[in-house]
Protein backbone atom coordinates (compact mmCIF):
# COMPACT_ATOMS: atom_id res chain seq x y z
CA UNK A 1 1.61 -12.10 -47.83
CA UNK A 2 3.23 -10.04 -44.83
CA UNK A 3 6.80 -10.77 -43.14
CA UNK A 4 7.01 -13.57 -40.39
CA UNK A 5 7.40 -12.53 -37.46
CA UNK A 6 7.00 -14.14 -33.89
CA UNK A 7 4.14 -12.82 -31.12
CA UNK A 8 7.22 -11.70 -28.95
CA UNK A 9 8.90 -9.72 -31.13
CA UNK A 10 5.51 -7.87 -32.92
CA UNK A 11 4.71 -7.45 -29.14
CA UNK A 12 8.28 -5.35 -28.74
CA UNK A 13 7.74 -3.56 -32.15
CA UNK A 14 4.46 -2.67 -31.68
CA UNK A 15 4.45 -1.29 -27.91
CA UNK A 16 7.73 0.38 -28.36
CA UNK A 17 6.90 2.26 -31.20
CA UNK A 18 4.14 2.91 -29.21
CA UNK A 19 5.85 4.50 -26.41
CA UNK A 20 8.61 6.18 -28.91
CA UNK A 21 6.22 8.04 -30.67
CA UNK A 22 3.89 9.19 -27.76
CA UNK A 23 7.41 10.25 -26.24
CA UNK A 24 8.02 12.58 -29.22
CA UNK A 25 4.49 14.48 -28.67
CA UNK A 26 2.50 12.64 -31.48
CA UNK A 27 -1.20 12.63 -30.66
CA UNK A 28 -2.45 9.24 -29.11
CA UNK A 29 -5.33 8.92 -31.90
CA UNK A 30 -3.23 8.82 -34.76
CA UNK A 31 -0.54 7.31 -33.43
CA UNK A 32 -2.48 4.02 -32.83
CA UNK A 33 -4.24 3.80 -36.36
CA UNK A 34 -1.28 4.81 -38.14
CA UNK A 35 0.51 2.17 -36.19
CA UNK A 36 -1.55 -0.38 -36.87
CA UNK A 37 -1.86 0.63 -40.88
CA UNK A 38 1.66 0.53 -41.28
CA UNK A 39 1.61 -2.80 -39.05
CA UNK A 40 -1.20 -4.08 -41.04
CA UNK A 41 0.25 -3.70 -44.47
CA UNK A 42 4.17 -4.86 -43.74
CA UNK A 43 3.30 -8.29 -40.99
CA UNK A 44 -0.65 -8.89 -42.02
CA UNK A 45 -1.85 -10.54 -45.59
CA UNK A 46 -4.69 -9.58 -47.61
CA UNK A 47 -7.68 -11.06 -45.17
CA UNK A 48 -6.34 -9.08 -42.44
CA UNK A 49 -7.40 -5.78 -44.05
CA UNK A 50 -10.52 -6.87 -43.40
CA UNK A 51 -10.01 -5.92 -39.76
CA UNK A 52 -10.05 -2.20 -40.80
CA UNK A 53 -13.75 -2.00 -41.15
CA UNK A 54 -14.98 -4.65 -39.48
CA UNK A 55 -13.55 -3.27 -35.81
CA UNK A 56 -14.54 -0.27 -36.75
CA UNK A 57 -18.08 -0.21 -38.21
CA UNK A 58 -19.74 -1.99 -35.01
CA UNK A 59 -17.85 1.10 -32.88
CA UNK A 60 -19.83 3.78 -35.18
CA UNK A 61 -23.16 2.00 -34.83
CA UNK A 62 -23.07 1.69 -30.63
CA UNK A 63 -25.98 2.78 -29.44
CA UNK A 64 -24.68 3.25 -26.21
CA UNK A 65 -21.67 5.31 -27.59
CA UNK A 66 -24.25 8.12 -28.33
CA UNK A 67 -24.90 8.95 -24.64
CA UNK A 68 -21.29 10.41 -24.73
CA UNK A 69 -21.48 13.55 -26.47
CA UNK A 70 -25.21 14.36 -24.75
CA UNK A 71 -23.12 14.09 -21.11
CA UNK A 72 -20.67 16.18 -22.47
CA UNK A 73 -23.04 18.90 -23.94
CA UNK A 74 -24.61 19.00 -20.33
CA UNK A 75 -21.28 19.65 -18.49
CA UNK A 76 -20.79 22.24 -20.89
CA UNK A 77 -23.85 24.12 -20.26
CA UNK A 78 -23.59 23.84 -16.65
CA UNK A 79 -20.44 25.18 -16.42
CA UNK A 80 -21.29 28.02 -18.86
CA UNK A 81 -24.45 28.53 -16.60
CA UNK A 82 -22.32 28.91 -13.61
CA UNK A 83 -23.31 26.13 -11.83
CA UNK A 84 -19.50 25.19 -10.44
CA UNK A 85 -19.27 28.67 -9.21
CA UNK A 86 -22.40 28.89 -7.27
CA UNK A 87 -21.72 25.21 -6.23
CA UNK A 88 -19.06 25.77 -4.58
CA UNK A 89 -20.26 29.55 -2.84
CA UNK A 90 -23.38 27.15 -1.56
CA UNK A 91 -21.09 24.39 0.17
CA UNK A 92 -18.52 26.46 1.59
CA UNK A 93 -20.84 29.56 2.91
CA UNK A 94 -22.49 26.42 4.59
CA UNK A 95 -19.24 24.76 5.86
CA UNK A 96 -16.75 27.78 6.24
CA UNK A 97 -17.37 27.69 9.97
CA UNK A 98 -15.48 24.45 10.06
CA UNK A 99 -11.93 23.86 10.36
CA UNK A 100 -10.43 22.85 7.27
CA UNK A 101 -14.27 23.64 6.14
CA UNK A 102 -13.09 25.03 2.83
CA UNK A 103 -11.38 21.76 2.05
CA UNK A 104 -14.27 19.89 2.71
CA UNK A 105 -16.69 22.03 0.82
CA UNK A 106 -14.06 21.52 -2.42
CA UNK A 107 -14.87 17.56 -1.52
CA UNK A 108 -18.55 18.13 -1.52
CA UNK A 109 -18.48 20.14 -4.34
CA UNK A 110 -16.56 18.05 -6.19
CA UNK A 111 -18.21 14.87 -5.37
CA UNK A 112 -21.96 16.82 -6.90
CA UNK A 113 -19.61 18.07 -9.62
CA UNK A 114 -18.70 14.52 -10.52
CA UNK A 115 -22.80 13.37 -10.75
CA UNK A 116 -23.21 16.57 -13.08
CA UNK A 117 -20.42 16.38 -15.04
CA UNK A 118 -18.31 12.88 -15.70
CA UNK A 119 -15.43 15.19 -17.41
CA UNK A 120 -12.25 15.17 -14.79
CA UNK A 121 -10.58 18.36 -16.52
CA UNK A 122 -14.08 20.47 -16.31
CA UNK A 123 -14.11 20.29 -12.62
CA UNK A 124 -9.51 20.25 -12.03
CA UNK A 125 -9.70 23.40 -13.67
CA UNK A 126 -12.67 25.15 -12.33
CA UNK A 127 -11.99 24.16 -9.03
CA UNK A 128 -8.64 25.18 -9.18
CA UNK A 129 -9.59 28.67 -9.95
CA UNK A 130 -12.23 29.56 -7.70
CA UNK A 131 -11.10 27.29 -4.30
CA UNK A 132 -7.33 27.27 -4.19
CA UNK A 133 -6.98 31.06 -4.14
CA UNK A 134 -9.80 30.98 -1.62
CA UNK A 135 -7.71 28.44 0.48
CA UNK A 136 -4.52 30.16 -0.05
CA UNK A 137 -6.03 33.52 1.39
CA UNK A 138 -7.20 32.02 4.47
CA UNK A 139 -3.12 30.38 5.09
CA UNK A 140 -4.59 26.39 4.39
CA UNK A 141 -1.66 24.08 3.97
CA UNK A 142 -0.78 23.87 0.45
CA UNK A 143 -1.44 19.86 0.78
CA UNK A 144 -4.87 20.16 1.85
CA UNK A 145 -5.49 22.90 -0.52
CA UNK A 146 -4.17 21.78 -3.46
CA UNK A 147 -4.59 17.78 -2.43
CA UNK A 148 -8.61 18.40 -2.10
CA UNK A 149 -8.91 19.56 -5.64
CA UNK A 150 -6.76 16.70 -6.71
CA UNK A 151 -8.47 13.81 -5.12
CA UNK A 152 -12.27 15.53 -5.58
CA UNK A 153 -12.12 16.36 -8.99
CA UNK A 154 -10.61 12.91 -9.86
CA UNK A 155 -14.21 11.36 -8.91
CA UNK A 156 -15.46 12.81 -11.47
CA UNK A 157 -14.15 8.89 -13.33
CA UNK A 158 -16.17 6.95 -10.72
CA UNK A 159 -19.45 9.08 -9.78
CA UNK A 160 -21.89 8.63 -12.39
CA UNK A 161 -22.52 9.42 -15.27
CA UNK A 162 -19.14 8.60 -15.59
CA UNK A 163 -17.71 8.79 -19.50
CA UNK A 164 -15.49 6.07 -18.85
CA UNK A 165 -18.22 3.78 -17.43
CA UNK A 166 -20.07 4.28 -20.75
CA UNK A 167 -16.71 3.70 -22.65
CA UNK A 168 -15.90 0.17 -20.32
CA UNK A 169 -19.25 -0.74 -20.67
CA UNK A 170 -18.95 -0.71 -24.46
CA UNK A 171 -15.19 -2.50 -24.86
CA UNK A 172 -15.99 -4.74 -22.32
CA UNK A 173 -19.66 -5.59 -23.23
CA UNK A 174 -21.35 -4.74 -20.37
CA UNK A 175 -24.30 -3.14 -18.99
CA UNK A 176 -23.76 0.56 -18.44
CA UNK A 177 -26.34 0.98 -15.94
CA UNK A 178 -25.31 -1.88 -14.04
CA UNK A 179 -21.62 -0.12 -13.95
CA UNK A 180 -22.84 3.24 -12.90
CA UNK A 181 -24.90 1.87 -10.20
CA UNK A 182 -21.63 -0.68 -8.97
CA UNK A 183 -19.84 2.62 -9.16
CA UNK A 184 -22.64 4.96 -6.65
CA UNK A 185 -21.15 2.91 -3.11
CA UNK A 186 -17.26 2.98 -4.06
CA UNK A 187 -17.69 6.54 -5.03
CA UNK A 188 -18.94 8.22 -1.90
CA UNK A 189 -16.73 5.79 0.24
CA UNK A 190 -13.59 7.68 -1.64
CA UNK A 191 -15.17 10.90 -1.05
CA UNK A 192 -15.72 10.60 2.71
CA UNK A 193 -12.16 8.85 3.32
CA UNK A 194 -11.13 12.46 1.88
CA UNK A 195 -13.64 14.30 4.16
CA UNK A 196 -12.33 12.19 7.05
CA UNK A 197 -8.93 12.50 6.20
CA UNK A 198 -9.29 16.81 5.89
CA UNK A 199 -10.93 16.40 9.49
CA UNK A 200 -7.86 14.18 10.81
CA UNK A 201 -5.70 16.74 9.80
CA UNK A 202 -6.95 19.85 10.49
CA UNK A 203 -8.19 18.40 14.71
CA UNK A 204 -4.30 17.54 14.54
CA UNK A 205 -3.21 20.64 13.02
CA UNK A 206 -5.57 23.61 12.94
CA UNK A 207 -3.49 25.86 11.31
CA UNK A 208 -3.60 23.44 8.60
CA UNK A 209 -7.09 24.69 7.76
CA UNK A 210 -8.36 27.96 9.68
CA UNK A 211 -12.30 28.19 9.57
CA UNK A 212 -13.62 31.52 8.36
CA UNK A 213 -13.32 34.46 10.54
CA UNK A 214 -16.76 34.73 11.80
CA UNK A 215 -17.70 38.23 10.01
CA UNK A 216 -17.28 35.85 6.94
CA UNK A 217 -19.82 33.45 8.22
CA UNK A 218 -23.52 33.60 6.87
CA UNK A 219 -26.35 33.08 8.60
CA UNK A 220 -29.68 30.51 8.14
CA UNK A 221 -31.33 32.65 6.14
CA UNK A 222 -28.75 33.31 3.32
CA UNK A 223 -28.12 29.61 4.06
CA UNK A 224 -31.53 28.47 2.72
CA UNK A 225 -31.18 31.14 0.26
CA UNK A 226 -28.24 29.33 -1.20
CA UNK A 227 -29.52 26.14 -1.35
CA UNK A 228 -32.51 27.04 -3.18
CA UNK A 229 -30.30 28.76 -5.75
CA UNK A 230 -28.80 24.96 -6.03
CA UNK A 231 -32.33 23.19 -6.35
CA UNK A 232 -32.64 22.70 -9.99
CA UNK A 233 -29.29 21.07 -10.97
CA UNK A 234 -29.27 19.27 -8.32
CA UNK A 235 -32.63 18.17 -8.94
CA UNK A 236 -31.72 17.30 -12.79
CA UNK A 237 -28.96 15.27 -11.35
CA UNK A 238 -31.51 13.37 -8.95
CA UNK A 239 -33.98 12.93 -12.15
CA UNK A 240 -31.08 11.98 -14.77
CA UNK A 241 -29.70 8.93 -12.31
CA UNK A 242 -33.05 8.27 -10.67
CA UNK A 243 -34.46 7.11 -14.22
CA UNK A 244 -31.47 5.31 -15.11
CA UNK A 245 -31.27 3.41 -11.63
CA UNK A 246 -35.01 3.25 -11.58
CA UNK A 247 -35.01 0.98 -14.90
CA UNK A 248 -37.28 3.97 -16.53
CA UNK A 249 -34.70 4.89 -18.96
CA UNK A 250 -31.55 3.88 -20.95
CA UNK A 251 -28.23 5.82 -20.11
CA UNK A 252 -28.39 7.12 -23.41
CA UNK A 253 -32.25 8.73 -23.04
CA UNK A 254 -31.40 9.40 -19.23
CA UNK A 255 -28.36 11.61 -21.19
CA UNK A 256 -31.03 13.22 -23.36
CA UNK A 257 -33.09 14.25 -20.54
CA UNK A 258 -30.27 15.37 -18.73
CA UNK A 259 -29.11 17.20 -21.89
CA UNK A 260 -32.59 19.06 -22.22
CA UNK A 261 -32.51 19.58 -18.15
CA UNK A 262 -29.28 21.52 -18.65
CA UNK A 263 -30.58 24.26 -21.08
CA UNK A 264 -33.65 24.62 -18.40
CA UNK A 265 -31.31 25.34 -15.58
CA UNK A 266 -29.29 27.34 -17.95
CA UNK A 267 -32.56 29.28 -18.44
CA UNK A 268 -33.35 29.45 -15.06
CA UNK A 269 -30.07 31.11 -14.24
CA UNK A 270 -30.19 33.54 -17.03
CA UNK A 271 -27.48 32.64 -18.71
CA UNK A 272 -28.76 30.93 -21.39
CA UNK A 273 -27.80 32.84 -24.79
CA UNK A 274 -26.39 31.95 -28.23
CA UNK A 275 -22.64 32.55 -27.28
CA UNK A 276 -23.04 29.75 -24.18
CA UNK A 277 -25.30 27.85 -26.67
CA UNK A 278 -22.13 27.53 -29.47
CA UNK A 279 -19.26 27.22 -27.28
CA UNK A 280 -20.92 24.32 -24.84
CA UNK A 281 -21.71 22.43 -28.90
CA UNK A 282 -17.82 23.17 -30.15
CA UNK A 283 -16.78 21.75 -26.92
CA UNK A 284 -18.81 18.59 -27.17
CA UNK A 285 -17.89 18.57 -30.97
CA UNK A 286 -14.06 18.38 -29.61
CA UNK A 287 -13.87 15.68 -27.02
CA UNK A 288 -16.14 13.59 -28.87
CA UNK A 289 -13.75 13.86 -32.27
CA UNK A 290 -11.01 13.48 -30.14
CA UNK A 291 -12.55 10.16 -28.09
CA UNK A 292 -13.97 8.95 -30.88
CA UNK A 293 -10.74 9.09 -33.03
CA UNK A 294 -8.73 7.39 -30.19
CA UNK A 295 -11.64 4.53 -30.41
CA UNK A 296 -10.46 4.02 -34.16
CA UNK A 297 -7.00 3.67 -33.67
CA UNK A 298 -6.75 2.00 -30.45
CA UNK A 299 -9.35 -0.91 -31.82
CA UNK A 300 -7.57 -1.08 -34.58
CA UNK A 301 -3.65 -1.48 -32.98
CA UNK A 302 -5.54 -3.37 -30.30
CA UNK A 303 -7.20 -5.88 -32.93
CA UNK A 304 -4.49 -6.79 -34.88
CA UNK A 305 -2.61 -7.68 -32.15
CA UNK A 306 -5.06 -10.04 -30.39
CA UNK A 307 -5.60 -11.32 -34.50
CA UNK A 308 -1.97 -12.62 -34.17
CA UNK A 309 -2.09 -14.30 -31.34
CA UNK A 310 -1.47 -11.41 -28.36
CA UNK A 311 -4.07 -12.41 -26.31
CA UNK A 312 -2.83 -15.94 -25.91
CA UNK A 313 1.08 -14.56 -25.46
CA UNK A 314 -0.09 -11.87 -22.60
CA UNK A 315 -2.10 -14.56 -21.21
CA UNK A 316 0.58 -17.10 -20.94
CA UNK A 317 3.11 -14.69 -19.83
CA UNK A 318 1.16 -13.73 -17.30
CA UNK A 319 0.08 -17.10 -16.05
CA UNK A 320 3.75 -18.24 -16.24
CA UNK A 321 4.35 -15.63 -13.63
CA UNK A 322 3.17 -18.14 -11.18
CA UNK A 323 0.59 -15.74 -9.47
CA UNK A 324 -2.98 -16.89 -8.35
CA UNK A 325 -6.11 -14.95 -9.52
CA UNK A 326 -5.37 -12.22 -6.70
CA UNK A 327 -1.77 -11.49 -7.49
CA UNK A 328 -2.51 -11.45 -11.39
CA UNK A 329 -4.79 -8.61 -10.11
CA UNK A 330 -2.74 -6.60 -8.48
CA UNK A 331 0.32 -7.01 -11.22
CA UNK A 332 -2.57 -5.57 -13.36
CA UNK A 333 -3.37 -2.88 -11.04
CA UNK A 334 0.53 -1.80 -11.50
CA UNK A 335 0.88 -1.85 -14.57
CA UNK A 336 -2.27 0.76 -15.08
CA UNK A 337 -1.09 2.95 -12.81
CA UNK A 338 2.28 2.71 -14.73
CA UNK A 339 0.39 3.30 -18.15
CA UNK A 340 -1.39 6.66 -16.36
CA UNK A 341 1.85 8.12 -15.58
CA UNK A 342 2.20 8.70 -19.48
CA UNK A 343 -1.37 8.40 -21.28
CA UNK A 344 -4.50 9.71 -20.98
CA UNK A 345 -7.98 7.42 -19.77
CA UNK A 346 -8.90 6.76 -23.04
CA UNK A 347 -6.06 5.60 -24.70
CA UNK A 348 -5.61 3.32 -21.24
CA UNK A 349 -8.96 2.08 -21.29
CA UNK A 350 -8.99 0.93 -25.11
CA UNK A 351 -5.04 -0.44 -25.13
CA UNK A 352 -5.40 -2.56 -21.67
CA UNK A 353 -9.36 -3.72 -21.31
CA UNK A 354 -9.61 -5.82 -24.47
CA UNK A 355 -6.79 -7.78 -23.01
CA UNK A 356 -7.61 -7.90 -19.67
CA UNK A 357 -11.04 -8.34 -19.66
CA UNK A 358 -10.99 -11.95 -21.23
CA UNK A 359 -8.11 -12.75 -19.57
CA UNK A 360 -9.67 -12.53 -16.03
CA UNK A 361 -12.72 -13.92 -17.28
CA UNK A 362 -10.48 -16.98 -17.39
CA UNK A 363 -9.75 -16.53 -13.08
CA UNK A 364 -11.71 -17.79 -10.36
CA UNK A 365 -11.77 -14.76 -7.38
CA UNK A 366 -13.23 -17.26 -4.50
CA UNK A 367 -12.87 -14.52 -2.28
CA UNK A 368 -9.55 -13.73 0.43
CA UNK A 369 -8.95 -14.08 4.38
CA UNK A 370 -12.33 -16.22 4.32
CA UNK A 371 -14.32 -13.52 3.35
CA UNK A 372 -16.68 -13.92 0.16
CA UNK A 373 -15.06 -14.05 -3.59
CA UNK A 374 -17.18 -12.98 -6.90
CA UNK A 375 -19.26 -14.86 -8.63
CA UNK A 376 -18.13 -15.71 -12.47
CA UNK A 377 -21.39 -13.76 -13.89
CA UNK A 378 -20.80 -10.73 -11.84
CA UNK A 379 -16.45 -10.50 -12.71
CA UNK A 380 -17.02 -8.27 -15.84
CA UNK A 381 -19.38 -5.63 -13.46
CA UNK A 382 -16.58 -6.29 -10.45
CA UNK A 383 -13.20 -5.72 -12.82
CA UNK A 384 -14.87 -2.76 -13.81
CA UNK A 385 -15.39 -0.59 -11.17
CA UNK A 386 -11.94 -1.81 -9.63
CA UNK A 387 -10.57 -0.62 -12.91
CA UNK A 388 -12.38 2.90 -12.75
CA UNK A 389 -10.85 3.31 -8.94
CA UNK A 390 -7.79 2.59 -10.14
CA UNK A 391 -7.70 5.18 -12.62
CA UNK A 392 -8.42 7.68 -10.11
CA UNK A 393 -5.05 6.84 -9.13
CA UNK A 394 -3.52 7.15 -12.66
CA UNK A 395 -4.59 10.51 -12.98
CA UNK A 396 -2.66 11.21 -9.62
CA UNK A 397 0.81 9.84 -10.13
CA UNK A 398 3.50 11.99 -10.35
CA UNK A 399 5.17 12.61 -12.23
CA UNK A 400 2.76 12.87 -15.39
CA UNK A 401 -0.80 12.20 -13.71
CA UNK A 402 -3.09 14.38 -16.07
CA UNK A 403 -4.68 16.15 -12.47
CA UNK A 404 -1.80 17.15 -11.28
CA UNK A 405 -1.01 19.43 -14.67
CA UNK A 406 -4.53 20.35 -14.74
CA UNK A 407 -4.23 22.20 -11.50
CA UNK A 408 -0.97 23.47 -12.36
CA UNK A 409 -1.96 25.28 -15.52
CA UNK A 410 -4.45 27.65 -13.29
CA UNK A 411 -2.51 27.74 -10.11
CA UNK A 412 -1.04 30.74 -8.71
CA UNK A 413 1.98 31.29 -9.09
CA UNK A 414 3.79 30.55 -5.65
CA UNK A 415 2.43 27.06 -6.04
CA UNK A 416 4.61 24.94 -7.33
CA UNK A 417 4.73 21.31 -8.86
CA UNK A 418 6.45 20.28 -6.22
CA UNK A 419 4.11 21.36 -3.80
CA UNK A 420 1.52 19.41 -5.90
CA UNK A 421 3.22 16.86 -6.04
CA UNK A 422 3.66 16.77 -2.30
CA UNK A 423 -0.01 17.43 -1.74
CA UNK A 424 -1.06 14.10 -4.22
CA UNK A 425 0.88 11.65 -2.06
CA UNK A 426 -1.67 10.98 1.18
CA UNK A 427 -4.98 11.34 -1.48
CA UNK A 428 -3.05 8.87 -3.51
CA UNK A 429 -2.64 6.08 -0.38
CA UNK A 430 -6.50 6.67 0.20
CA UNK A 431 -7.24 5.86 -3.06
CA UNK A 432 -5.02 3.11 -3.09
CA UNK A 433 -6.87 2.04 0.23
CA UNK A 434 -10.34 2.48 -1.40
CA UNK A 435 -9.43 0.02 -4.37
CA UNK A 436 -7.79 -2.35 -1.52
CA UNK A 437 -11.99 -2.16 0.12
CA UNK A 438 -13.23 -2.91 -3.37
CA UNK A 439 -10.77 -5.91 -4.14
CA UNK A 440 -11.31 -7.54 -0.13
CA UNK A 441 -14.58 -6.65 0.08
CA UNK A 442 -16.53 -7.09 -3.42
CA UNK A 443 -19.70 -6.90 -2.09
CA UNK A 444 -19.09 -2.92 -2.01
CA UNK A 445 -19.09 -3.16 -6.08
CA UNK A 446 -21.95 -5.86 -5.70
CA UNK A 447 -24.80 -5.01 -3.53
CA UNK A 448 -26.30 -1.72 -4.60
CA UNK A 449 -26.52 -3.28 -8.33
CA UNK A 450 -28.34 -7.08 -6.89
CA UNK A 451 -30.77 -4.25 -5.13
CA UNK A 452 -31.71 -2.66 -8.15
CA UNK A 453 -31.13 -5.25 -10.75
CA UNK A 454 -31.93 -7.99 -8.44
């Protein structure tokens, strides 16, 4: 029999040795099962053991799980195909003659990046190499330069096929495809608040973004050139989403064919060899060890707290706050954002949503300012895509937002953090505004998915 202790104080035990440890540099994935072990063993009894396999057998046989290394392996062999580079050439050739036309292509490109891709650090990096020094030759603002990398590659969360749609789907128990789809109108209403933003600025400011000198410029011809260089990912993106929002194919078989699609274009852009072939699989083989292993011991540390009773405590704490459905939201809202200033998606994701999913199942949303609430079957697919805007906005808060390091590792080096930490502030507010549309106006999340789904 373990020691007695009350919900409160296993709830300060087990969250600040938590935080202590990830403070001291200890990896998330074992810092959670080993947590939970030790946790197990010294509070728990002999039944509770029991939780070690039984959260974690049901994880290892999700079918749904397995479309997350086959969207990683395509990323991978994109990138090594040189699709990010030629992405980005295409947009900006196109748009250069615009002011602040560079900053907008990064958007663009970032926003088809996201619909390839799903992986956030793929597209910071990438982007950061080939259009900030671009930008930076041609004297943009560092806060448009750096800012449009920032806020773009952060879609890469929302824009299907996001990984941490698939991940929600599977914590939360809900449809994958459904969240994708709910995802598809929020998405492109972030992107073009960026676009509109860049155009703000730069009509206010033109030195803020100069539009290529026009020797630079191209003309129709190499135009159409471009674009037909772009036809075949873009066309495996089309195919990969079409079947999934069509209702031909599963997530997971629409990841196969996209998977398969990937070594074609590869192919197709002669750059398909055994080196690409290997370092595209190791890379899969890592973020899928290292999201799988953060599965384990988050499910674990997560379970054995809701086993003694931490779902009812957060629940009651958080009702005793005194806050109707709306303000419980937002207090949730903060306290994400909080938790992104210090942990990665994953261990966010698998920590907060298997408490805050039933809780708000429990909350009636009948809608604010007279305008139409959410329907109780529709909360999970609502809370969902609200959650995956707000983690856009996670991955931007200074001081420890992952983008803003991400960008930092490959920027020059008369960018500082500073600077980038300047340049996340207005993208930040937008996204702030975007999840304000989404919350207001749930319909945004709602409509595309009663189309499809009916």
């Amino acid at each position: 029999m373990g020691i007695e202790i009350s919900i409160g104080w296993l709830t300060v035990l087990m969250f600040g040795s938590l935080a202590l440890l990830l403070m001291a540099g200890l990896p998330l994935a074992f810092v959670t099962g080993g947590l939970a072990c030790i946790f197990l063993f010294v509070f728990g009894d002999a039944a509770m053991l029991n939780i070690l396999p039984s959260r974690i057998f049901p994880l290892m046989t999700d079918y749904q799980l397995s479309a997350i290394p086959l969207f990683i392996f395509m990323a991978s062999m994109l990138e090594r195909a040189g699709i990010i580079e030629e992405l980005f050439d295409m947009v900006y050739k196109i748009l250069g003659g615009l002011r602040g036309g560079l900053a907008i292509s990064t958007i663009i490109a970032s926003t088809l990046l996201a619909a390839m891709c799903g992986v956030i650090g793929a597209t910071e990096v990438t982007m950061g190499l080939i259009a900030l020094p671009a930008m930076m030759r041609r004297n943009y603002h560092p806060t448009i330069a750096c800012g449009s990398i920032l806020a773009g590659g952060t879609l890469g969360i929302l824009i299907p096929p996001s990984i941490l749609a698939i991940l929600f789907a599977v914590v939360a128990q809900q449809s994958v495809g459904e969240l994708f789809i709910g995802a598809v109108v929020p998405g492109f209403i972030l992107s073009s608040m960026y676009i509109i933003y860049i155009i703000a600025v730069t009509t206010i400011k033109p030195e803020a973004g100069p539009p290529l000198p026009v020797e630079d410029r191209v003309d129709v011809r190499e135009k159409i050139r471009l674009l037909k260089n772009m036809f075949a990912p873009i066309a495996l993106v089309v195919l990969v989403l079409g079947i999934i929002f069509a209702g031909i194919a599963t997530p997971v078989e629409a990841a196969g064919v996209g998977t398969f699609g990937a070594i074609v274009v590869s192919a197709m852009h002669r750059k398909l060899n055994w080196k690409n072939m290997r370092s595209a699989a190791m890379t899969t083989l890592k973020v899928t060890g290292m999201v799988l292993w953060i599965i384990f011991g988050a499910t674990l540390f997560v379970g054995f707290y809701v086993v003694n009773g931490g779902q009812a405590f957060v629940n009651d704490t958080i009702a005793g706050t005194g806050l109707g459905p709306y303000g419980i939201l937002i207090l949730m809202m903060i306290i994400l954002v909080v938790l992104g200033m210090f942990l990665d998606w994953v261990g966010i994701l698998l920590l907060a949503v298997p408490i805050f999913v039933p809780l708000m199942k429990t909350l009636s949303f009948d809608g604010v300012f007279g305008l139409p609430g959410v329907a109780p079957e529709d909360l999970a697919l609502w809370f969902g895509v609200v959650y995956m805007v707000n983690m856009q906005m996670s991955f931007l808060s200074p001081p420890f937002g992952y983008a803003l390091f991400y960008l930092k590792s490959v920027a020059p080096s008369n960018v500082t953090m500073a600077q980038i930490y300047r340049s996340s502030i207005p993208f930040l507010f937008l996204q702030a505004t975007g999840l304000a549309i989404c919350i207001i106006f749930p319909e945004v999340v709602l409509w595309l998915p009663r189309q499809v789904y009916g």
